[in-house]
Protein backbone atom coordinates (compact mmCIF):
# COMPACT_ATOMS: atom_id res chain seq x y z
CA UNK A 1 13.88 -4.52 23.59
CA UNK A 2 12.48 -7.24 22.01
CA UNK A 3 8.43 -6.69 20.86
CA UNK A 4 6.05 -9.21 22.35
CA UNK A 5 4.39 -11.87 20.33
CA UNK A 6 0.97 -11.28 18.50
CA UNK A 7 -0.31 -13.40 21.35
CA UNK A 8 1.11 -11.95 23.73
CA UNK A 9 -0.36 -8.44 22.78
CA UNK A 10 -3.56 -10.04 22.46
CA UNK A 11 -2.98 -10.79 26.01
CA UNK A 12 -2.41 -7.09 27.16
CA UNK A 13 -4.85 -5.17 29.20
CA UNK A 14 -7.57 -3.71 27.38
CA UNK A 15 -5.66 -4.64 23.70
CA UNK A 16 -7.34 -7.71 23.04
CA UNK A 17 -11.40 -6.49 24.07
CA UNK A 18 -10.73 -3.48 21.73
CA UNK A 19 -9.53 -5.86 18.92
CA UNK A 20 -12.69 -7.75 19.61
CA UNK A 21 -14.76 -4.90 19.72
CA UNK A 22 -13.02 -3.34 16.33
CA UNK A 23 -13.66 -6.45 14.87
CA UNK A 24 -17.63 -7.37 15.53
CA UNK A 25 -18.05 -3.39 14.45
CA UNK A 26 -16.34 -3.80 10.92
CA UNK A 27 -18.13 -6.96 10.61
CA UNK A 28 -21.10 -5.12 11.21
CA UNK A 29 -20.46 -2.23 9.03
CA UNK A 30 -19.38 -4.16 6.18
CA UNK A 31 -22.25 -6.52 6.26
CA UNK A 32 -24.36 -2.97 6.54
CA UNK A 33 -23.10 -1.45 3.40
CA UNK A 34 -23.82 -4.49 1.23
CA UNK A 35 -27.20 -5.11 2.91
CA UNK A 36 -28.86 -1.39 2.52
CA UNK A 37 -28.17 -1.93 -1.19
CA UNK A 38 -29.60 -5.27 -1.09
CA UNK A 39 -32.31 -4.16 0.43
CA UNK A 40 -33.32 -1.43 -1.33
CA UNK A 41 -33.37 -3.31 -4.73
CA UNK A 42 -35.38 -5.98 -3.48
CA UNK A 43 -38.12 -3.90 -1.07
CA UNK A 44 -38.02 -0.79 -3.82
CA UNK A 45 -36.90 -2.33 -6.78
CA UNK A 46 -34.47 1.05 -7.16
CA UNK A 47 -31.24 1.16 -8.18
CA UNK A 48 -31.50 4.83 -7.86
CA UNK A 49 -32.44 4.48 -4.56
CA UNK A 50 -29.77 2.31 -3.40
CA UNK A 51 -27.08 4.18 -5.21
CA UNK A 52 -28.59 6.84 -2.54
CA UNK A 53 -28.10 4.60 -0.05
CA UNK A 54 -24.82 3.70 -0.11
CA UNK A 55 -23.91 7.33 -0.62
CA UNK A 56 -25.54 8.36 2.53
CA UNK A 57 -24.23 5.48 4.27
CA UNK A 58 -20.90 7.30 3.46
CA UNK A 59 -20.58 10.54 2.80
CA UNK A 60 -21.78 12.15 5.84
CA UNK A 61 -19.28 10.37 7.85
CA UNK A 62 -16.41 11.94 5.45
CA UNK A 63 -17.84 15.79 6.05
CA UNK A 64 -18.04 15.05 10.18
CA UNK A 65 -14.37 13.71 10.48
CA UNK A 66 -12.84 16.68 12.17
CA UNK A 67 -15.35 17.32 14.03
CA UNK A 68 -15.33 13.91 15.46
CA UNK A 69 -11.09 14.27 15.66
CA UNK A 70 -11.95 16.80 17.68
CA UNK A 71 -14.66 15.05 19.85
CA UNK A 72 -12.45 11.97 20.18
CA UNK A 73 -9.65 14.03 21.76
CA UNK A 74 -12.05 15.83 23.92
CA UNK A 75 -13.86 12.72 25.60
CA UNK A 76 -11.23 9.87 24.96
CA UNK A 77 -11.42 7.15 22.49
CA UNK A 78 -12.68 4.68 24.22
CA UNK A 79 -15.59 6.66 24.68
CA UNK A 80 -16.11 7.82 21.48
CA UNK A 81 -15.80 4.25 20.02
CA UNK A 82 -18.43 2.98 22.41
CA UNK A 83 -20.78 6.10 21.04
CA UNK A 84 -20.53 5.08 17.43
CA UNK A 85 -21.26 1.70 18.40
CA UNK A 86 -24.32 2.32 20.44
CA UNK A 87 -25.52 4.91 17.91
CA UNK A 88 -24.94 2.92 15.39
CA UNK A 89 -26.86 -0.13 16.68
CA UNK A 90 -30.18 2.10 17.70
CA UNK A 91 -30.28 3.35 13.75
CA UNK A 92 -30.32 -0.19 12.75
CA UNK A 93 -32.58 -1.41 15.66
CA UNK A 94 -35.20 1.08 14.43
CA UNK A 95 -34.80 0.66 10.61
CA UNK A 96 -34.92 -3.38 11.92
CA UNK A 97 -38.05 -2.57 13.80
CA UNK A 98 -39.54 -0.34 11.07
CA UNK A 99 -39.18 -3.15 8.38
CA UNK A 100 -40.80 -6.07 10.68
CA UNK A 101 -43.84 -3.36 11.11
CA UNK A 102 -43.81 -2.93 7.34
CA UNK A 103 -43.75 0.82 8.13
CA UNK A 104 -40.41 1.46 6.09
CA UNK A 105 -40.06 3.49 3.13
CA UNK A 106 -37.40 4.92 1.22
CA UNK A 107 -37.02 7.99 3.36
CA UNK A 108 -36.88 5.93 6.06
CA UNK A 109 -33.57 4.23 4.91
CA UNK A 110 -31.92 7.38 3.68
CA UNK A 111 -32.45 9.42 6.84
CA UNK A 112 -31.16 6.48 8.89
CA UNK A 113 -28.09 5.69 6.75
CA UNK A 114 -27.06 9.35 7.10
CA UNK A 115 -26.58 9.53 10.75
CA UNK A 116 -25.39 6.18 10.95
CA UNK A 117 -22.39 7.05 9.12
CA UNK A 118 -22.31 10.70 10.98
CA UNK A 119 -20.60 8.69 13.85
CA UNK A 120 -18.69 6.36 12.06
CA UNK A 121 -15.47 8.56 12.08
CA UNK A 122 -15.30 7.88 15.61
CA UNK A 123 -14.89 4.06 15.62
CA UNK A 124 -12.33 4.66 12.43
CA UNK A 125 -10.28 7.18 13.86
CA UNK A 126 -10.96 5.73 17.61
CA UNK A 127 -9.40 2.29 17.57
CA UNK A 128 -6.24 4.00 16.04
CA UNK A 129 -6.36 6.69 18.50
CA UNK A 130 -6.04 4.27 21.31
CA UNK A 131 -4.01 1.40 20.36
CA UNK A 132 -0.77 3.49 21.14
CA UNK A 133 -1.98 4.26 24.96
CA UNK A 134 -2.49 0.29 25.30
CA UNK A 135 0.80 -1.14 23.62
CA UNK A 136 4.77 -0.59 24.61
CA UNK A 137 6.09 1.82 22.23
CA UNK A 138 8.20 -1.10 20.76
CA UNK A 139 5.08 -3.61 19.81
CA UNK A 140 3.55 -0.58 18.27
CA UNK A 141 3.90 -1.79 15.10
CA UNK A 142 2.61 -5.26 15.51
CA UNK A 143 -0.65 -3.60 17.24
CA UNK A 144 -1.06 -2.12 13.67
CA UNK A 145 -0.54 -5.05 12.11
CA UNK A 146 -3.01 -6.74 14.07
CA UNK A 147 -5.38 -4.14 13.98
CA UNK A 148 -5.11 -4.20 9.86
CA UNK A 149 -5.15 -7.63 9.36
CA UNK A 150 -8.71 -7.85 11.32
CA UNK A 151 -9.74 -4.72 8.53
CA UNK A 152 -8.35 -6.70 5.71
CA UNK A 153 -10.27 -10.38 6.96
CA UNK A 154 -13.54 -8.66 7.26
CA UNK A 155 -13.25 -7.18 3.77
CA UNK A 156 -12.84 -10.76 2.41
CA UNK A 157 -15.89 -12.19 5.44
CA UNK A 158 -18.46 -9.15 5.77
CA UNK A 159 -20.07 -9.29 2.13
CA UNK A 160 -20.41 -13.20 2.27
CA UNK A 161 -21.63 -13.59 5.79
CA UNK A 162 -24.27 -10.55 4.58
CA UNK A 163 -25.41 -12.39 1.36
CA UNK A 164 -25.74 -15.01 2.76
CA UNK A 165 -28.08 -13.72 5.63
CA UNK A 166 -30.16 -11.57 3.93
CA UNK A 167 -30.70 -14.92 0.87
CA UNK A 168 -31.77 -17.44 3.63
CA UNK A 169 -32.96 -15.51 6.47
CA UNK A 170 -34.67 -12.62 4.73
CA UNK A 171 -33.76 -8.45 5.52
CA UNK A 172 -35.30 -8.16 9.06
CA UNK A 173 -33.22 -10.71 10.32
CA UNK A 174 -30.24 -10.08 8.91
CA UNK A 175 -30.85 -6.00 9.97
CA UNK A 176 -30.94 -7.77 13.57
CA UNK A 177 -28.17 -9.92 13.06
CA UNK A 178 -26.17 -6.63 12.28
CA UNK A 179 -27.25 -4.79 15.42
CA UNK A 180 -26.44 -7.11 17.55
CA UNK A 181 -22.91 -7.37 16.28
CA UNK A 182 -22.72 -3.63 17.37
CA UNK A 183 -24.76 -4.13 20.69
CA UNK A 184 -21.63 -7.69 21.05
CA UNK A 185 -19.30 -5.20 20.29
CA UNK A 186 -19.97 -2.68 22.71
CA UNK A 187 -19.74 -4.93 25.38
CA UNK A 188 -16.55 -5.86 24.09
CA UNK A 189 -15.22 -2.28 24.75
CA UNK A 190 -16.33 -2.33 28.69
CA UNK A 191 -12.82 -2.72 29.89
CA UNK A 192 -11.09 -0.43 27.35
CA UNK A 193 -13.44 2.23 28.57
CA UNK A 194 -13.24 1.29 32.20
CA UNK A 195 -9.28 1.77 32.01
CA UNK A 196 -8.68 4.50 29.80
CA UNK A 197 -8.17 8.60 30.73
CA UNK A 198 -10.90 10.40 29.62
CA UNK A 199 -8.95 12.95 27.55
CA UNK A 200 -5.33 14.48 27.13
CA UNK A 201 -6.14 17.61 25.69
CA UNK A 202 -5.69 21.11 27.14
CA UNK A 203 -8.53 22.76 24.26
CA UNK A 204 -10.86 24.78 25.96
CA UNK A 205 -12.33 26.03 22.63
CA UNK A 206 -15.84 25.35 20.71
CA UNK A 207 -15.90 22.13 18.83
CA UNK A 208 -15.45 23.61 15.94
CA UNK A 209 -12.58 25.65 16.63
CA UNK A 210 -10.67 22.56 17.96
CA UNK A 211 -11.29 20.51 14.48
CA UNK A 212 -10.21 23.79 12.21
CA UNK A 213 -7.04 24.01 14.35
CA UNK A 214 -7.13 20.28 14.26
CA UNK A 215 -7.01 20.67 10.31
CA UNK A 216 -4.45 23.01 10.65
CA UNK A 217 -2.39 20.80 12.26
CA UNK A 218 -1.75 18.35 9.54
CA UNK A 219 -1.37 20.80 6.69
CA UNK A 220 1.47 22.70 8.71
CA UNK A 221 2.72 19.80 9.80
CA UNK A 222 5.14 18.17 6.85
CA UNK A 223 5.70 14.55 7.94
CA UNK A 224 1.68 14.42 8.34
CA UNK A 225 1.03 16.45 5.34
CA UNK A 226 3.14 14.19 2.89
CA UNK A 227 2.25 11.07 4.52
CA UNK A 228 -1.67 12.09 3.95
CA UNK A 229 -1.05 13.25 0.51
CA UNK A 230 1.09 9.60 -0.56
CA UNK A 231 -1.78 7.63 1.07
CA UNK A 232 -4.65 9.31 -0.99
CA UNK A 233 -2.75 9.04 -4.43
CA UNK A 234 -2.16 5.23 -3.21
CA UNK A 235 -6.00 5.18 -3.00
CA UNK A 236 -6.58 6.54 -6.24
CA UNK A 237 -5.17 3.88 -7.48
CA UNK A 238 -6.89 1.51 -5.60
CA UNK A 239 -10.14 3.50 -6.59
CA UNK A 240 -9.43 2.53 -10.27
CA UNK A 241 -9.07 -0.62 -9.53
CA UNK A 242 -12.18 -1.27 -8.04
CA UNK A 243 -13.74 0.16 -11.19
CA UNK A 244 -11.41 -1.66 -13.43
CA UNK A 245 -11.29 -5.24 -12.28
CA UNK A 246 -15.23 -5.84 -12.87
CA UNK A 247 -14.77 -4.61 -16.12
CA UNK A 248 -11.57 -6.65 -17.09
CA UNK A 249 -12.96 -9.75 -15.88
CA UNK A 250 -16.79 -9.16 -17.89
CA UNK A 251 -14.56 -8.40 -20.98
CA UNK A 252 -12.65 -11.73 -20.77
CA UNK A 253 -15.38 -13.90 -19.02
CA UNK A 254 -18.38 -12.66 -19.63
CA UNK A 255 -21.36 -11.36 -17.95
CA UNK A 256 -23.54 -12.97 -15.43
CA UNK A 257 -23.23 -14.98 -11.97
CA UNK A 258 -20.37 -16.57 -12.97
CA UNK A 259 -18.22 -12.92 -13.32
CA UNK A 260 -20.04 -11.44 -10.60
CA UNK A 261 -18.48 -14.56 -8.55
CA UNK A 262 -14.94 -14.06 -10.06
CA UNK A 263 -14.51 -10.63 -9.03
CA UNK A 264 -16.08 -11.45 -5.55
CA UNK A 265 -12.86 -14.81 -5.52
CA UNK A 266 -10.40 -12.20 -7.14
CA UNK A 267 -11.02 -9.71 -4.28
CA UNK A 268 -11.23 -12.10 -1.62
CA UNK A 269 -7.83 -13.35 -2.67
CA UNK A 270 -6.36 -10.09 -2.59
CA UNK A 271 -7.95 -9.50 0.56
CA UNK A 272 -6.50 -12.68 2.79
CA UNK A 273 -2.96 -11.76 1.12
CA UNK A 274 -3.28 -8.19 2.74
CA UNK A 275 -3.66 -9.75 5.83
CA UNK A 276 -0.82 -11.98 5.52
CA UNK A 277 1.42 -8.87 4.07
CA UNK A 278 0.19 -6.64 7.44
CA UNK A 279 1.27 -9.67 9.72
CA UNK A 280 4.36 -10.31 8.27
CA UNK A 281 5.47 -6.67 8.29
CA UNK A 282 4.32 -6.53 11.61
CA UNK A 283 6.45 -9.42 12.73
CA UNK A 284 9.91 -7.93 10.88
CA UNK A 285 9.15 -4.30 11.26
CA UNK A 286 11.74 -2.20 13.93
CA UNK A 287 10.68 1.70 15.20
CA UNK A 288 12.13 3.64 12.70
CA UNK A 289 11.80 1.51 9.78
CA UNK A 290 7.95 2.91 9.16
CA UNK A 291 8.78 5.36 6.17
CA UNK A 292 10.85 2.26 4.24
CA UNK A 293 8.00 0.08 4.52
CA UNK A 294 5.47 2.54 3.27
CA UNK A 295 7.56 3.31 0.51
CA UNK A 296 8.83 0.14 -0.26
CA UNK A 297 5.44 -1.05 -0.89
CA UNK A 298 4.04 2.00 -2.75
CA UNK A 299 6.95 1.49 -5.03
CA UNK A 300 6.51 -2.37 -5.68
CA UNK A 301 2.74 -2.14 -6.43
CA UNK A 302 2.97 -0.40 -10.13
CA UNK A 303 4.40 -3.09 -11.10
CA UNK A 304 1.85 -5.56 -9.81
CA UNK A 305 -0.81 -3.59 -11.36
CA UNK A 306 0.56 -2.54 -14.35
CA UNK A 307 2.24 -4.82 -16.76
CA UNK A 308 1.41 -7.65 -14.46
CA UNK A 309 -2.44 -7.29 -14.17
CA UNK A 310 -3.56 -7.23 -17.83
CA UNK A 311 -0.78 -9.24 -19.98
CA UNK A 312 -1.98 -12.29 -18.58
CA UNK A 313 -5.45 -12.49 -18.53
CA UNK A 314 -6.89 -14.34 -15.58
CA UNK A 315 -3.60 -15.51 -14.19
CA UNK A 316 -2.06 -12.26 -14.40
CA UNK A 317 -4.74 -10.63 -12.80
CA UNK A 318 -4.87 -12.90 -10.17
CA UNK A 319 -1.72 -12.63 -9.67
CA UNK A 320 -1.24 -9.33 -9.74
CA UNK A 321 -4.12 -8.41 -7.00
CA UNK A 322 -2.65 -10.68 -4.64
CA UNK A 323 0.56 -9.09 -4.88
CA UNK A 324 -1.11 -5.61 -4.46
CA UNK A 325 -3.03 -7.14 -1.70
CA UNK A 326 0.33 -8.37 0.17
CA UNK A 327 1.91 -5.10 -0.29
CA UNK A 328 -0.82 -3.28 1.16
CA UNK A 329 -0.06 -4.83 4.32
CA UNK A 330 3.42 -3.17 4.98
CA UNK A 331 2.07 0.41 3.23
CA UNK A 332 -0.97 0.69 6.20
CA UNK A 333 0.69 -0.63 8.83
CA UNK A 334 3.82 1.81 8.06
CA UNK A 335 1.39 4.81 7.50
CA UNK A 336 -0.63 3.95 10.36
CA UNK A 337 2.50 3.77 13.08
CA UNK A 338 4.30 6.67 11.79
CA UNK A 339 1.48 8.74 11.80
CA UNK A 340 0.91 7.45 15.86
CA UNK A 341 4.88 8.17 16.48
CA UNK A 342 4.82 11.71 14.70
CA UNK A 343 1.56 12.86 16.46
CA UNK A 344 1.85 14.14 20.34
CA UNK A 345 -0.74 11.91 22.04
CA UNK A 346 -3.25 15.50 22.51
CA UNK A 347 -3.65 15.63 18.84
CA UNK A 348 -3.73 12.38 17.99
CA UNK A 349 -7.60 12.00 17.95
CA UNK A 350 -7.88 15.04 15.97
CA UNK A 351 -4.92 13.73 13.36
CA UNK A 352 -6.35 9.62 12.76
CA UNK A 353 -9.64 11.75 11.96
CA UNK A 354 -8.29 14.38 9.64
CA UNK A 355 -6.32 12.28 7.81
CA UNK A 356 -8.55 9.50 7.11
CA UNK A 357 -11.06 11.62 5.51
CA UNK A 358 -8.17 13.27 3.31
CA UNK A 359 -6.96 9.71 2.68
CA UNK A 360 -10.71 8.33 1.82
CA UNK A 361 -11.13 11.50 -0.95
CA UNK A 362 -8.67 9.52 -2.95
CA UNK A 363 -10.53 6.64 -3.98
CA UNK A 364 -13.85 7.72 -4.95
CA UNK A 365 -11.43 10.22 -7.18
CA UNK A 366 -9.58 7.23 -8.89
CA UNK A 367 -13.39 5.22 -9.15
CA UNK A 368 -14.72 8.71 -11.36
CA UNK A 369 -11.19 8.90 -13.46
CA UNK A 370 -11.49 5.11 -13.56
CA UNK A 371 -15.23 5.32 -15.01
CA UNK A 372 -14.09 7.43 -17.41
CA UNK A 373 -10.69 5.71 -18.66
CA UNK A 374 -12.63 2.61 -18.86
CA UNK A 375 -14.66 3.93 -21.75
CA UNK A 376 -11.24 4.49 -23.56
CA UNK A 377 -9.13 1.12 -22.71
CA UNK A 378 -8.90 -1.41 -19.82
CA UNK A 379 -5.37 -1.84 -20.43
CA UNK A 380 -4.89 2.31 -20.10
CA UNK A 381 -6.96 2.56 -16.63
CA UNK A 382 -4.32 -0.17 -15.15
CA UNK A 383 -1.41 1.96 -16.33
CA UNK A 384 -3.09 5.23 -14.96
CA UNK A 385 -3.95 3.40 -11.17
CA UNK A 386 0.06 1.90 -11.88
CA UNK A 387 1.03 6.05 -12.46
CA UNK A 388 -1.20 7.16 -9.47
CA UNK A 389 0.89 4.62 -7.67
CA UNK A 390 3.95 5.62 -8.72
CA UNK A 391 3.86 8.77 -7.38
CA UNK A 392 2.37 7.91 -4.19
CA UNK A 393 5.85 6.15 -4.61
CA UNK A 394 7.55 9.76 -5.39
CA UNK A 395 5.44 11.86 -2.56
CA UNK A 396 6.51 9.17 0.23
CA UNK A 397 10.01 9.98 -0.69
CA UNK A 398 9.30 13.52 0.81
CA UNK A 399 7.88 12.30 4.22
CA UNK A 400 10.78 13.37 6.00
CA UNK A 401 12.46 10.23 7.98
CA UNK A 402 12.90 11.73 11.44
């Protein structure tokens, strides 16, 4: 059977609103992130405080994703995504509504950027949860590469759209602006949530119970289990990276505007190839051929970090991050669908949750190994995030293939 067309899934029931919805929410959350830092070093003049910030703005969210694995599987994904969203759009309504009344403070922020990114899991996890449900089993992959594509274009859109708000419109607008991309969003997800089951699962257990055994379920289970521990060394290495790319280009450039501009180019750059890379695997990709293009591309990327990224200066590094960029594409859109194939469709809330948060402990590991190599030698953080890579590489090789 041959998989329909990107625009023809776009034109599936339900497939296209939740791509819509997915989309104004990332928007949204990306713009957040930038603009809680923002704010807090312009209305407190603390980079203490917004290093606080975009912790809780985090973290939290991390900690809750079982628990909202297990939630997701209990009330459906569609409804879960539509609770993040709305939750997510009263914090910032009220932080929004607090700064226009002057009446913010510091504590203010924190508490509200803690439960914002309690529900955030559920959006994350939610969208991945569902796209199988919507999508013949055969256009599965193409969903994925749809779905990460979108991810990938807001990376590159979200900060720039944000600064630029928040520089010519001021903070309470722009903390508006952001709420009603949730509030556009929601709406959005009306017909997904009109049309989908409520839940699959047959739990009758406490919450709790369901995310341990949820938990449980991806360290017995091998395919899941090496999948989730490739993926997090692959984000080590990105983790580095992120660390080690401002650094490279201050060293060569210099400080200022002008390097803080770079990096933002250099990233953006990488981030339109990794939508270009997730499309294009989408387009050649077969079922069955998810574990060669996750491995295929965790085993090309050492080599675009590491000679690649530092022998050439500028070029090289330019270079080199679009190529890591493009090969990101076929390494999440192959984790992504074999982790939806390998998962019965009752655990699959409880799985996309699990294994996100184990995935997302890799990178703020490679950003703390990457502080530290940094003090040492650029050159020897790139050939550390290139090792970290590498056996990502080696672990993928043990995901068995059926």
């Amino acid at each position: 059977m041959t998989p329909p067309s990107y625009r023809a899934l776009l034109r599936l029931d339900a497939v296209g609103n939740l791509l819509l919805a997915a989309s104004l929410a990332r928007l949204a959350e990306r713009m957040f992130g930038l603009v809680a830092v923002l704010y807090a070093l312009e209305r407190f003049q603390s980079p203490h405080l917004a290093g606080w910030v975009a912790f809780a703005a985090m973290a939290p969210g991390l900690l809750f994703g079982p628990l909202a694995g297990a939630l997701l599987d209990r009330i459906g994904a569609a409804r879960a995504i539509a609770l993040d969203m709305a939750s997510s759009a009263g914090c910032i309504l009220v932080l929004a509504a607090l700064c226009l009344a002057k009446a913010d403070s510091a504590w203010s922020l924190l508490i509200l950027a803690a439960p914002y990114s309690l529900t955030n899991p559920l959006s994350a996890a939610g969208v991945r949860t569902l796209l199988p449900g919507l999508v013949p089993a055969a256009a599965l992959d193409r969903a994925n590469a749809l779905d990460t594509s979108i991810h990938a274009a807001v990376d590159v859109c979200g900060p720039a759209l944000a600064g630029a708000l928040f520089a010519f419109t001021g903070p309470d607008a722009t903390w508006f602006a952001i709420a009603g991309l949730y509030a556009a969003a929601c709406v959005a997800l009306l017909p997904a949530v009109r049309s989908s089951p409520r839940a699959l699962t047959v739990w009758r257990r406490g919450l709790l119970a369901d995310a341990v055994a949820g938990m449980a379920h991806v360290l017995r289970h091998r395919s899941l289990r090496m999948v989730s521990l490739a993926y997090a060394l692959y984000q080590m290495a990105w983790g580095i990276l992120m660390v080690a790319v401002p650094v490279f280009v201050t060293r060569i450039a210099g400080g200022g505007a002008h390097s803080d501009l770079l990096v933002g180019v250099l990233w953006a750059v990488s981030g339109i190839a990794g939508a270009a890379g997730a499309l294009l695997a989408g387009h050649y990709s077969t079922p069955g051929r998810e574990h060669a293009m996750m491995a295929l591309g965790m085993r090309l990327t050492p080599l675009a970090i590491y000679p690649l990224s530092v022998a050439f200066g500028l070029p090289g590094l330019c270079l080199g991050l679009a190529l890591v960029g493009f090969l990101a594409g076929p390494v999440d859109v192959g984790v992504l669908t074999l982790r939806q194939r390998r998962t019965e469709q009752a655990w699959l809330g409880r799985v996309m949750a699990v294994s996100m948060s184990l995935n997302l402990s890799g990178a703020p590991i490679g950003s703390a190994l990457g502080g530290v190599l940094l003090t040492w030698s650029v050159p020897v953080a790139f050939a550390v995030a290139a090792l970290a890579c590498a056996t990502a590489a080696l672990a993928s090789g043990m995901v068995p293939k059926h």
